[in-house]
Protein backbone atom coordinates (compact mmCIF):
# COMPACT_ATOMS: atom_id res chain seq x y z
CA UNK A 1 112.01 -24.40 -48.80
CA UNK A 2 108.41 -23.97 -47.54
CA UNK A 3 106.99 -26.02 -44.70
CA UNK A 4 103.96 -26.44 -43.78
CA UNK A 5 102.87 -26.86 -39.45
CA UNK A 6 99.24 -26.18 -37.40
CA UNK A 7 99.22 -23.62 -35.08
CA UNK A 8 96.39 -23.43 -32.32
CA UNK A 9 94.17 -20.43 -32.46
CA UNK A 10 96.00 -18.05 -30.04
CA UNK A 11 99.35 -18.54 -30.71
CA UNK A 12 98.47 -18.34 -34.24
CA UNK A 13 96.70 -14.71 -33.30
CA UNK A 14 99.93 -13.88 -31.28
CA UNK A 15 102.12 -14.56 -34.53
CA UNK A 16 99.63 -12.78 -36.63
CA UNK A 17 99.78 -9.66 -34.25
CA UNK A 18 103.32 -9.59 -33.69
CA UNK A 19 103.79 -10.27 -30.17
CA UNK A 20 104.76 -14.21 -30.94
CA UNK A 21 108.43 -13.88 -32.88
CA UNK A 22 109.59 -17.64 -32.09
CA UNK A 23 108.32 -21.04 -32.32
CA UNK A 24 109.24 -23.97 -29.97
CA UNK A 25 108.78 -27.23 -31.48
CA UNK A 26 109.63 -30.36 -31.68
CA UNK A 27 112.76 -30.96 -33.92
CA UNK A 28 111.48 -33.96 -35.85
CA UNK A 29 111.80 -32.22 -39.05
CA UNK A 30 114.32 -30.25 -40.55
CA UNK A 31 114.29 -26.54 -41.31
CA UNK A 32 116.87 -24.11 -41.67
CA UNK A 33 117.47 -20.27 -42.20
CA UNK A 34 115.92 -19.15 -45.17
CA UNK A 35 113.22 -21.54 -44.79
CA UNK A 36 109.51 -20.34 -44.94
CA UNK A 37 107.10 -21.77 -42.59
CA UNK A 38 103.63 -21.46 -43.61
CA UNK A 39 101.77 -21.48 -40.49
CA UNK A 40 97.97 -22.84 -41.10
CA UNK A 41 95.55 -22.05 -38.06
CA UNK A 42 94.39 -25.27 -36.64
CA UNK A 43 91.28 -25.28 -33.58
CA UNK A 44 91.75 -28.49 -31.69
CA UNK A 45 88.61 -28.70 -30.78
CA UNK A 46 86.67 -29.29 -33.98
CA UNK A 47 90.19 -30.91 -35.51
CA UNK A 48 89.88 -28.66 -38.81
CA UNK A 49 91.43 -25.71 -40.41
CA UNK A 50 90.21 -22.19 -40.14
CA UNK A 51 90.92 -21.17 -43.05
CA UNK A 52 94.01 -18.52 -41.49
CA UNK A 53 97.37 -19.23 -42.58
CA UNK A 54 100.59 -17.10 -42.18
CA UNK A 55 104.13 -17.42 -43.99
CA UNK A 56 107.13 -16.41 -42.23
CA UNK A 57 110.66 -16.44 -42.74
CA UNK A 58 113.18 -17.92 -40.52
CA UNK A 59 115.97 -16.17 -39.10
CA UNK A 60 117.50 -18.79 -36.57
CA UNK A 61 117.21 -22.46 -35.58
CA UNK A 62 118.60 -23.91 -32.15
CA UNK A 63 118.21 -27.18 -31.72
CA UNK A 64 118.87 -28.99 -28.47
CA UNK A 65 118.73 -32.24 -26.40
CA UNK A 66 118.19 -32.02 -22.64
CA UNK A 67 121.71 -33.35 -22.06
CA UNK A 68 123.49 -30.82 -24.07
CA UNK A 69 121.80 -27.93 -21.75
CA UNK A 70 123.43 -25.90 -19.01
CA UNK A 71 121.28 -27.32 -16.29
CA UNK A 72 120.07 -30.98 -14.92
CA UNK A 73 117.51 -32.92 -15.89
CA UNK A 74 116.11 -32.42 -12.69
CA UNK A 75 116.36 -28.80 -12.49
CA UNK A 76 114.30 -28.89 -15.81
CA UNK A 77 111.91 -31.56 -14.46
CA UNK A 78 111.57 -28.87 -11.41
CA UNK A 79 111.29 -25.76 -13.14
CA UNK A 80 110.36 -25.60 -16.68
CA UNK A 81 112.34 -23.81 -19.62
CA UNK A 82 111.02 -20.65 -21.02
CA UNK A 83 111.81 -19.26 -23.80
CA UNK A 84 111.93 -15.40 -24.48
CA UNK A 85 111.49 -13.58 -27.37
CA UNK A 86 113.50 -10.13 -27.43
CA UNK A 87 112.95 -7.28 -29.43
C-alpha cells in the first residue's frame, strides 16, 4: 500500500540525505511493513507543496500508548522521549 504524509522542509532534507531513517508520528492511521510512504515536502509557512516528494519503504512499525511504556507519565512529562536512529 502507498500512503501519502507532509513532511516539513528539513526533516524532509534529512530523509532525502540519509541522515533521517525513522519517522515519529502520530498513529492515527494504519501502515504496516511493506508499506510505501510517499513523503511530499510541505513549508508551513506558505501552507503549500514544494514540489519534493520521496517514497520509502517501511521496515518496522512500533506503536505505543504512554501507559504501555517502561517509564511514568511523569518521567515523560519531565524528560521527553527521543528516539534514535542506528545504523
Amino acid at each position: 500500500m502507498k500512503i501519502e504524509k507532509k513532511v516539513w522542509p528539513e526533516y524532509f532534507e534529512a530523509i532525502v540525505s540519509g541522515k533521517k531513517k525513522y519517522e515519529l508520528r502520530l498513529a492515527d492511521w494504519k501502515c504496516k511493513e511493506g508499506d510505501t510512504l510517499v513523503l511530499r515536502e510541505w513549508n508551513p509557512r506558505i501552507k503549500e507543496y514544494t514540489g519534493r516528494r520521496v517514497e520509502k519503504r517501511v521496515t518496522y512499525v512500533a506503536k505505543f500508548k504512554l501507559d504501555d511504556l517502561f517509564w511514568s507519565k511523569e518521567e515523560i512529562e519531565k524528560h521527553g522521549i527521543q528516539i534514535i536512529s542506528l545504523e
